[in-house]
PDB file of N, CA and C in Angstrom:
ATOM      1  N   UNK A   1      25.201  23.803  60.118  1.00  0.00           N
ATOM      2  CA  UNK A   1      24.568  25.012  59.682  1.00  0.00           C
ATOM      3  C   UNK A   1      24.720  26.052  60.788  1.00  0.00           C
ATOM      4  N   UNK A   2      25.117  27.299  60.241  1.00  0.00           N
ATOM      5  CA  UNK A   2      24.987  28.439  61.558  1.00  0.00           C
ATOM      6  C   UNK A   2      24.020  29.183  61.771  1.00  0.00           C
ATOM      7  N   UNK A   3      23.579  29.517  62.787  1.00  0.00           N
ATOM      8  CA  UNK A   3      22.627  30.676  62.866  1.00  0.00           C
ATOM      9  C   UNK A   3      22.277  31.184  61.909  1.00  0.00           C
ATOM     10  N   UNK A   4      23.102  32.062  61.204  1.00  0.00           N
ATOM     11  CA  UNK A   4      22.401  33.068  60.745  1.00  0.00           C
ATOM     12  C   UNK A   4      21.846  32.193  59.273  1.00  0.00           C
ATOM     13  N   UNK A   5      22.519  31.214  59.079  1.00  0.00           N
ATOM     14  CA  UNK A   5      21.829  30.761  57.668  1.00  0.00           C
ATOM     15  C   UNK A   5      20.508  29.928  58.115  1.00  0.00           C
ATOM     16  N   UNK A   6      20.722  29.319  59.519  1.00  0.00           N
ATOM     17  CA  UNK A   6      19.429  28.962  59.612  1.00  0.00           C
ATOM     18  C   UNK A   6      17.978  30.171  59.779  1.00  0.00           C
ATOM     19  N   UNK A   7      18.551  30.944  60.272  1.00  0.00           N
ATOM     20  CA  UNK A   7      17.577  32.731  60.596  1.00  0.00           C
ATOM     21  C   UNK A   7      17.200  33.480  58.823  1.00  0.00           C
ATOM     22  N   UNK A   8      18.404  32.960  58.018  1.00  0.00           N
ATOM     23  CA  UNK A   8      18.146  33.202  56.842  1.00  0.00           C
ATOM     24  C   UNK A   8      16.765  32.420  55.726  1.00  0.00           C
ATOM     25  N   UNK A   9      16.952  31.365  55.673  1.00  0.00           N
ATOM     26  CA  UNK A   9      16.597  29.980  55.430  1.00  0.00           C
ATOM     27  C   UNK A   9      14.357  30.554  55.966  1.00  0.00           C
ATOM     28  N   UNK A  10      14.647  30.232  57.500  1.00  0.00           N
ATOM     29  CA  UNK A  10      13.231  30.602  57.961  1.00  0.00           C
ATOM     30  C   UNK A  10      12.551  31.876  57.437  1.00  0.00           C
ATOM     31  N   UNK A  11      13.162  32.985  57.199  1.00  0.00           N
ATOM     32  CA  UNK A  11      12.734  34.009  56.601  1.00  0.00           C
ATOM     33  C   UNK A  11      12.468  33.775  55.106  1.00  0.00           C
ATOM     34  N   UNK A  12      13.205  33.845  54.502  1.00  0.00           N
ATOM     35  CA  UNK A  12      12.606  33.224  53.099  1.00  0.00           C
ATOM     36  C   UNK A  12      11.612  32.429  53.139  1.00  0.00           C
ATOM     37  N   UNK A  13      11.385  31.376  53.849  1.00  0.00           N
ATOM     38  CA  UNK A  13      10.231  30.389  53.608  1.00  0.00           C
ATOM     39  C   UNK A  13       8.889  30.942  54.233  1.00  0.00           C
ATOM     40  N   UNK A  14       8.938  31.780  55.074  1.00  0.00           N
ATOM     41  CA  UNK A  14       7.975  33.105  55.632  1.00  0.00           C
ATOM     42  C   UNK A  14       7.973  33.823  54.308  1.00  0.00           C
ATOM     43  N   UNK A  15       8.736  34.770  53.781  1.00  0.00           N
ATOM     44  CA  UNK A  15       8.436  34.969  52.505  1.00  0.00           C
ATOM     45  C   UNK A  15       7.430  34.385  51.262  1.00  0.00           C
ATOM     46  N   UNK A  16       8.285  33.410  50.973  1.00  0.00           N
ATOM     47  CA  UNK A  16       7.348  32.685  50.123  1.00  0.00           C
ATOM     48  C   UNK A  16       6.228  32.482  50.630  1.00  0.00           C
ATOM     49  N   UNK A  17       5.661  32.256  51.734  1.00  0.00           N
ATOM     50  CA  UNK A  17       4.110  32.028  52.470  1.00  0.00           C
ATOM     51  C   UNK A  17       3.434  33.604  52.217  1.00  0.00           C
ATOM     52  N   UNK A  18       4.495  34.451  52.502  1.00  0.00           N
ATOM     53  CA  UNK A  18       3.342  35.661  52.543  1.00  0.00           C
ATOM     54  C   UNK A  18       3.057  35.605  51.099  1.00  0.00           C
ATOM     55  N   UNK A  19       3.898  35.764  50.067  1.00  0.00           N
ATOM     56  CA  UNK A  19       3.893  35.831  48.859  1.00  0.00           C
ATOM     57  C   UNK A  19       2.621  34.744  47.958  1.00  0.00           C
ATOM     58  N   UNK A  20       2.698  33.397  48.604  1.00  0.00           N
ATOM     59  CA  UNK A  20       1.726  32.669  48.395  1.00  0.00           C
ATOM     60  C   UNK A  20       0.019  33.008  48.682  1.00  0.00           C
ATOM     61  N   UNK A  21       0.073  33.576  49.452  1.00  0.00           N
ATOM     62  CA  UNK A  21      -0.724  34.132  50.221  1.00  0.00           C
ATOM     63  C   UNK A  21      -1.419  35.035  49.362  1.00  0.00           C
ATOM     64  N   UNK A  22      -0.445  36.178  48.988  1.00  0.00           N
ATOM     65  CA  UNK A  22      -0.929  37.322  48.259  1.00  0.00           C
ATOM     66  C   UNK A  22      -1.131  37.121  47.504  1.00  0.00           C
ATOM     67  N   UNK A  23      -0.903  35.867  46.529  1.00  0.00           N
ATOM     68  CA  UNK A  23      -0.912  35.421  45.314  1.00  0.00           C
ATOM     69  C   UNK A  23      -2.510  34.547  44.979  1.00  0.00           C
ATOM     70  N   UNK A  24      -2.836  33.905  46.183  1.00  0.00           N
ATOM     71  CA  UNK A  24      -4.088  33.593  46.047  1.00  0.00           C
ATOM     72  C   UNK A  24      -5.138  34.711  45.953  1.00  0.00           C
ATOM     73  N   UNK A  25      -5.216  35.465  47.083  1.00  0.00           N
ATOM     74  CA  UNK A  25      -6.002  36.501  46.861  1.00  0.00           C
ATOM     75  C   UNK A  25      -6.406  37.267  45.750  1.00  0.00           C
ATOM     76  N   UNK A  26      -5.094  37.703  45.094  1.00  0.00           N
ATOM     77  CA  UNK A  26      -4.706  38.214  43.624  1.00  0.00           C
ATOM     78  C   UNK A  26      -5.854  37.491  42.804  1.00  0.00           C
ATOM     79  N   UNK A  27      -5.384  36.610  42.549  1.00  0.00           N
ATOM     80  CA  UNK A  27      -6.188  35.572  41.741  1.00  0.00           C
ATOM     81  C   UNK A  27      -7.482  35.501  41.477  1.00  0.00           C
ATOM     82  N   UNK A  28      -7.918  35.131  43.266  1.00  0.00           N
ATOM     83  CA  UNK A  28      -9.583  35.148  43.531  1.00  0.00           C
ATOM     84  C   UNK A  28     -10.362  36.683  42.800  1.00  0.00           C
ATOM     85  N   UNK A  29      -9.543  37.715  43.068  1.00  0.00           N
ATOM     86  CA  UNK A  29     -10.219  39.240  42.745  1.00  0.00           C
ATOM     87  C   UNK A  29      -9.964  39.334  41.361  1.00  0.00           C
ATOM     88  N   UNK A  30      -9.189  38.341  40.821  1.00  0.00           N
ATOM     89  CA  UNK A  30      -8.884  38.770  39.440  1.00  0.00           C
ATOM     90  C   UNK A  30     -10.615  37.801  38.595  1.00  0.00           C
ATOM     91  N   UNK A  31     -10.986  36.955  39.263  1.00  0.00           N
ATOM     92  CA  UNK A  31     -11.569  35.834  38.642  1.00  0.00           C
ATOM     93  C   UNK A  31     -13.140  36.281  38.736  1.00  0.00           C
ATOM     94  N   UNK A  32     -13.364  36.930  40.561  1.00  0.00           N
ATOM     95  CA  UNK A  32     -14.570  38.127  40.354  1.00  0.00           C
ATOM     96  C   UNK A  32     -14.734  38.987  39.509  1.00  0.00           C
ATOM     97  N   UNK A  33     -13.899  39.926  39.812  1.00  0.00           N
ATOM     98  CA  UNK A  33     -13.771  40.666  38.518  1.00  0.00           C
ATOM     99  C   UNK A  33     -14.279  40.430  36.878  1.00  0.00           C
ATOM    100  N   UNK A  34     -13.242  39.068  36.595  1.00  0.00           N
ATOM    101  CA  UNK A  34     -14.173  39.022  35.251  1.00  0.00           C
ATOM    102  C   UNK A  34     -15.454  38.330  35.612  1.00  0.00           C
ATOM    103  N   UNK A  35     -15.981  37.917  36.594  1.00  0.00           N
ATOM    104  CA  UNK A  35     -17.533  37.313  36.501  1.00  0.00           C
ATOM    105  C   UNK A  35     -18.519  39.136  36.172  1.00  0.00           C
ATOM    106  N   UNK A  36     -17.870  39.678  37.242  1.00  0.00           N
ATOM    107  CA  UNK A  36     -18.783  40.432  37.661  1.00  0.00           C
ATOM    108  C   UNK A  36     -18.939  41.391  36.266  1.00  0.00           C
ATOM    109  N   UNK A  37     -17.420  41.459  35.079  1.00  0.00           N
ATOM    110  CA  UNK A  37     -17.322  42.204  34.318  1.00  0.00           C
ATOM    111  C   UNK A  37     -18.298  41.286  33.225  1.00  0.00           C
ATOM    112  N   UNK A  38     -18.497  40.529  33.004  1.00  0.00           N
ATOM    113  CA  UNK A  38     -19.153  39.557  32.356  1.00  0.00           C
ATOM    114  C   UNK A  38     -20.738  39.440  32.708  1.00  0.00           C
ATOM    115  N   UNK A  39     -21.063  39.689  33.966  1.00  0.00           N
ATOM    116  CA  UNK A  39     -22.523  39.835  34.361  1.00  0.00           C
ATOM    117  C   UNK A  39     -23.343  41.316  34.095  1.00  0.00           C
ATOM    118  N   UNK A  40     -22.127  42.239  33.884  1.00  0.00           N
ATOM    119  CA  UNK A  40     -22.552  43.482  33.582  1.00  0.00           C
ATOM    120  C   UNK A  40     -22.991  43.966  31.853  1.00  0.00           C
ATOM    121  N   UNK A  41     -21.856  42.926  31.460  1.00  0.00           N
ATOM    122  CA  UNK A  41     -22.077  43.045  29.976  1.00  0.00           C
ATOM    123  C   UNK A  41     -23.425  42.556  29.228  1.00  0.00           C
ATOM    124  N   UNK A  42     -23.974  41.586  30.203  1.00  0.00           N
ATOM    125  CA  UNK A  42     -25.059  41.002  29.588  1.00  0.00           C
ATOM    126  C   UNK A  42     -25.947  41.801  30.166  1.00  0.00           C
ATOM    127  N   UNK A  43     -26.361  42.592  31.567  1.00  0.00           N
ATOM    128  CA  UNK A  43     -27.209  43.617  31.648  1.00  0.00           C
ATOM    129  C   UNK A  43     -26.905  44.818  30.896  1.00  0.00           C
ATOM    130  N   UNK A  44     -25.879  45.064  30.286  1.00  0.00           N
ATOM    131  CA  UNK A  44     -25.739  46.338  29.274  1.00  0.00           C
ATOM    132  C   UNK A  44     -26.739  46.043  28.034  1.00  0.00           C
ATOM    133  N   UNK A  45     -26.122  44.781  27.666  1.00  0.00           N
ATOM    134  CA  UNK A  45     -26.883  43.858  26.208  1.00  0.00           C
ATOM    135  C   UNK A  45     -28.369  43.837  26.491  1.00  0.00           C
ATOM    136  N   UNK A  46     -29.302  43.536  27.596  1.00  0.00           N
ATOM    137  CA  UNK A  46     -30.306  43.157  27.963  1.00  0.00           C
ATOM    138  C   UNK A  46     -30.665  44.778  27.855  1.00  0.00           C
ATOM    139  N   UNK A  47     -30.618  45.455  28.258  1.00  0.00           N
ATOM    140  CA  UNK A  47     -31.384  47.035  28.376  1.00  0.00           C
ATOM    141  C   UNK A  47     -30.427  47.893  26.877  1.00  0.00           C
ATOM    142  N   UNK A  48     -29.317  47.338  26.369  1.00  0.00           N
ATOM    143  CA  UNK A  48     -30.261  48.102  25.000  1.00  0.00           C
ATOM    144  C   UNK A  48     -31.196  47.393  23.862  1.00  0.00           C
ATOM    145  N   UNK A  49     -31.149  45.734  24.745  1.00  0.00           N
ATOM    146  CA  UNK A  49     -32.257  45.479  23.500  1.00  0.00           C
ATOM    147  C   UNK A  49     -33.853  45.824  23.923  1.00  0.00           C
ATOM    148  N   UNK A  50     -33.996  46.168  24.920  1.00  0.00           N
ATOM    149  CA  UNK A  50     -35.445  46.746  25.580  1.00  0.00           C
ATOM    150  C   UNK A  50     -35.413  47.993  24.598  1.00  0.00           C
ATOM    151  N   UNK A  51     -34.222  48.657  24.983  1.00  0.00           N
ATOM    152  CA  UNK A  51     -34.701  50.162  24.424  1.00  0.00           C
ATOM    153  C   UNK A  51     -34.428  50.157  23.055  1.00  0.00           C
ATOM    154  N   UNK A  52     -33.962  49.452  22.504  1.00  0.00           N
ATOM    155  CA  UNK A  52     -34.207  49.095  21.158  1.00  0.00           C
ATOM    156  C   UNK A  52     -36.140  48.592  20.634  1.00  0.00           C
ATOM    157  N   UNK A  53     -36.688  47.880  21.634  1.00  0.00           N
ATOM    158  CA  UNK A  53     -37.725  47.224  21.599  1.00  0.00           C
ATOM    159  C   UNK A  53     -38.807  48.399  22.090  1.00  0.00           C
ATOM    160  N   UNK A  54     -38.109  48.838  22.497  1.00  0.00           N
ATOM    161  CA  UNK A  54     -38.965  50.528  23.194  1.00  0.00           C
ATOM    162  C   UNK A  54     -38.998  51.481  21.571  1.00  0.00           C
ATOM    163  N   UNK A  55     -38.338  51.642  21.439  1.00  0.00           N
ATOM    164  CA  UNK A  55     -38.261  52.547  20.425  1.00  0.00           C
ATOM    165  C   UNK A  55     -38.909  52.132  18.851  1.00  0.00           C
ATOM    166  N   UNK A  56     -38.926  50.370  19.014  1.00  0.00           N
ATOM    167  CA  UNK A  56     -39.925  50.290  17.395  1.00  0.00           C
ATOM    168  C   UNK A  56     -41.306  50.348  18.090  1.00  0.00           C
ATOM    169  N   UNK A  57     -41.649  49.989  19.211  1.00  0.00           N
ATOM    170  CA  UNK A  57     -43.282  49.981  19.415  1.00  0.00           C
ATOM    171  C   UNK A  57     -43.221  51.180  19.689  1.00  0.00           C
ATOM    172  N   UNK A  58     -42.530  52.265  20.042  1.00  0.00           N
ATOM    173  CA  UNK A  58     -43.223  53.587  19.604  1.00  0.00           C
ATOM    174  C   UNK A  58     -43.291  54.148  18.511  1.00  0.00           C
ATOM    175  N   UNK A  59     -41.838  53.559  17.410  1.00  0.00           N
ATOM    176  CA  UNK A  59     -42.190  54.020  15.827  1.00  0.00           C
ATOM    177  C   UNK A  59     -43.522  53.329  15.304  1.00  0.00           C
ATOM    178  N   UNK A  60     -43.953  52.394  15.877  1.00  0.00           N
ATOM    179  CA  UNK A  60     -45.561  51.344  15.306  1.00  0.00           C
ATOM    180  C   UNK A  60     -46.365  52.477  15.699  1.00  0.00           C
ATOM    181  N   UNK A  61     -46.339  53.161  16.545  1.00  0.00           N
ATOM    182  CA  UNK A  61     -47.510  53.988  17.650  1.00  0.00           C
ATOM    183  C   UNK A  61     -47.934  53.010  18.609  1.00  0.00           C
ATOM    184  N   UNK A  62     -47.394  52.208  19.091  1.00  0.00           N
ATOM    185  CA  UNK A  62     -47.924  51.652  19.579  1.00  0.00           C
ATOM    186  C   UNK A  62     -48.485  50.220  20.097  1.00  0.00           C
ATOM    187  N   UNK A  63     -48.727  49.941  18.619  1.00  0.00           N
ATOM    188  CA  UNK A  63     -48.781  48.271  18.281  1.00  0.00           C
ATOM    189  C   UNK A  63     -48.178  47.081  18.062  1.00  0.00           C
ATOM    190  N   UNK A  64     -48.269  47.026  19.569  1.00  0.00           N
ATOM    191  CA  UNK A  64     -47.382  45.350  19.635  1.00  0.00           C
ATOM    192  C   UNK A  64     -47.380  44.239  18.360  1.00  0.00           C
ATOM    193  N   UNK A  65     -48.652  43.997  17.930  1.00  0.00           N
ATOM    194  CA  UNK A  65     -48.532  42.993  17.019  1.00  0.00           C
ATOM    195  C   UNK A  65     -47.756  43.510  15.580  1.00  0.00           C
ATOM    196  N   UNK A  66     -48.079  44.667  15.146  1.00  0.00           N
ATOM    197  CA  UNK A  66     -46.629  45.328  14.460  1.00  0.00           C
ATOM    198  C   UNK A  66     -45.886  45.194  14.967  1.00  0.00           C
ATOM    199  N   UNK A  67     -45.235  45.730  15.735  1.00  0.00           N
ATOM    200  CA  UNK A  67     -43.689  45.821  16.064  1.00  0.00           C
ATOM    201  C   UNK A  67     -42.719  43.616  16.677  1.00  0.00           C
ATOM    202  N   UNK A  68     -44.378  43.389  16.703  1.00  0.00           N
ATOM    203  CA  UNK A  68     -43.557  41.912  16.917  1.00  0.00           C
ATOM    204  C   UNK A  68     -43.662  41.354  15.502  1.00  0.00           C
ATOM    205  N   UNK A  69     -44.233  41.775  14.830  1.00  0.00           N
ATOM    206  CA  UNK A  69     -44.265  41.490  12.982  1.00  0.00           C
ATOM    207  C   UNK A  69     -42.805  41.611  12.310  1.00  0.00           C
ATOM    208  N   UNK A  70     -42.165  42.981  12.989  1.00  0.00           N
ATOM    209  CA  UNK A  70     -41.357  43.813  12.444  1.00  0.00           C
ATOM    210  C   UNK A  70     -39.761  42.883  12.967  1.00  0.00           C
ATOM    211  N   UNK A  71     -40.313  42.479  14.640  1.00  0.00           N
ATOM    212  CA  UNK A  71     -38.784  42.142  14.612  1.00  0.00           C
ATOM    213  C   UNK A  71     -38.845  40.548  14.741  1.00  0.00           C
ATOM    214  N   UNK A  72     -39.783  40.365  15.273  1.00  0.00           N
ATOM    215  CA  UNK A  72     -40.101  38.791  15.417  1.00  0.00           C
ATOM    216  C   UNK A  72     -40.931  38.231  16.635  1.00  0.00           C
ATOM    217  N   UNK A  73     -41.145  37.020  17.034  1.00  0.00           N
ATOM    218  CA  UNK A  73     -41.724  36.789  18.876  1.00  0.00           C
ATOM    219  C   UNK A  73     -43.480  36.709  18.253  1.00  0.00           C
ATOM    220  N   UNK A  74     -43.809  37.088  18.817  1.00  0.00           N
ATOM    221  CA  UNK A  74     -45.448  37.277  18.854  1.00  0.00           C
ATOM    222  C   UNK A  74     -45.735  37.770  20.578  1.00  0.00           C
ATOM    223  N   UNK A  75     -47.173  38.277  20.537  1.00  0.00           N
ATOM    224  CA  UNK A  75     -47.767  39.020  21.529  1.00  0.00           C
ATOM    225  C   UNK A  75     -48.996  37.831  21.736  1.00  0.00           C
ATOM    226  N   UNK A  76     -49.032  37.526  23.438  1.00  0.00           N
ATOM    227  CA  UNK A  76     -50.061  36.531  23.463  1.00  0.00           C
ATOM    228  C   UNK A  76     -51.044  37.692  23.760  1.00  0.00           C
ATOM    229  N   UNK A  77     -51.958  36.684  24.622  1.00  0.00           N
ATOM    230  CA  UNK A  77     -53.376  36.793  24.612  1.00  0.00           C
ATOM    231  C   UNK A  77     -53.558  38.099  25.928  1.00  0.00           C
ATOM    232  N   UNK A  78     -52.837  38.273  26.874  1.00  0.00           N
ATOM    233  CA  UNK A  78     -52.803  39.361  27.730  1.00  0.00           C
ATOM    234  C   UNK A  78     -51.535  40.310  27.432  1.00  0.00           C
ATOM    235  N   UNK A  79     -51.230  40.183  26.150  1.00  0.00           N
ATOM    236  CA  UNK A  79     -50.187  41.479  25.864  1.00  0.00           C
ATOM    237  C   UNK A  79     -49.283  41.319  25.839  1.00  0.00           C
ATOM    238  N   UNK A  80     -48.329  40.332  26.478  1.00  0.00           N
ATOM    239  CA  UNK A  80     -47.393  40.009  26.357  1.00  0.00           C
ATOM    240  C   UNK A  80     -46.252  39.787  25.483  1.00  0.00           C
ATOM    241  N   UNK A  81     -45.029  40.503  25.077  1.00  0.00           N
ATOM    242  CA  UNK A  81     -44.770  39.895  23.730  1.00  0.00           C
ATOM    243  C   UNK A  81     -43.190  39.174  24.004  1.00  0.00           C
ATOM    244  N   UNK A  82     -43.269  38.347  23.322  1.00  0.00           N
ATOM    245  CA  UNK A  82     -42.224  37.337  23.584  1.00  0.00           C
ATOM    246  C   UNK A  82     -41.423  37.352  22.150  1.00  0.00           C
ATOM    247  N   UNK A  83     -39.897  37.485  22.551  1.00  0.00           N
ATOM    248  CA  UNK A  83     -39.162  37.283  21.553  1.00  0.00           C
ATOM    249  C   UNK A  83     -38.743  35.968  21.271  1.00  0.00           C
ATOM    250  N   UNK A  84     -38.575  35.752  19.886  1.00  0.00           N
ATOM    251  CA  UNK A  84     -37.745  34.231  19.345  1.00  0.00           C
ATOM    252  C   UNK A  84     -36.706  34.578  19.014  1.00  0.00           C
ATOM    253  N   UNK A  85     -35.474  33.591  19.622  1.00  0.00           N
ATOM    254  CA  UNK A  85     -33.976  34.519  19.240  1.00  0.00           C
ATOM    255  C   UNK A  85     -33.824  33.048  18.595  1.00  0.00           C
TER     256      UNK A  85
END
């Protein structure tokens, strides 16, 4: 083998390492990404069903045990109202 194919040879396989390299990283940010895009979706889901839940106890005026009539759950004993999904 001569020089330069051995000088050739080492560079490529440096290559492929950086490339490997970049390729993990890639990956990892691709895999956050969807967590994080996935953790957001369910706080989107979670606050419009509040303000969904906001908006019939103010069409009731008010009254929890209506508005938990209306969509479902019940209201305990200190106010609380709990949904049944």
């Amino acid at each position: 083998m001569t020089r330069k194919s051995s000088l050739y040879l080492i560079e490529l396989c440096v290559m492929i390492l950086v490339f490997a390299i970049a390729s993990v990283f890639c990956i990892r940010m691709f895999g956050h990404a969807r967590q994080e895009s996935l953790d957001l979706a369910a706080r989107d889901r979670a606050l419009t069903e509040a303000q969904n839940a906001a908006e019939l106890v103010k069409a009731c005026g008010g009254d929890f045990d209506r508005a938990a009539a209306l969509w479902g759950g019940h209201v305990d004993e200190t106010g609380v109202w709990t949904l049944r999904w």
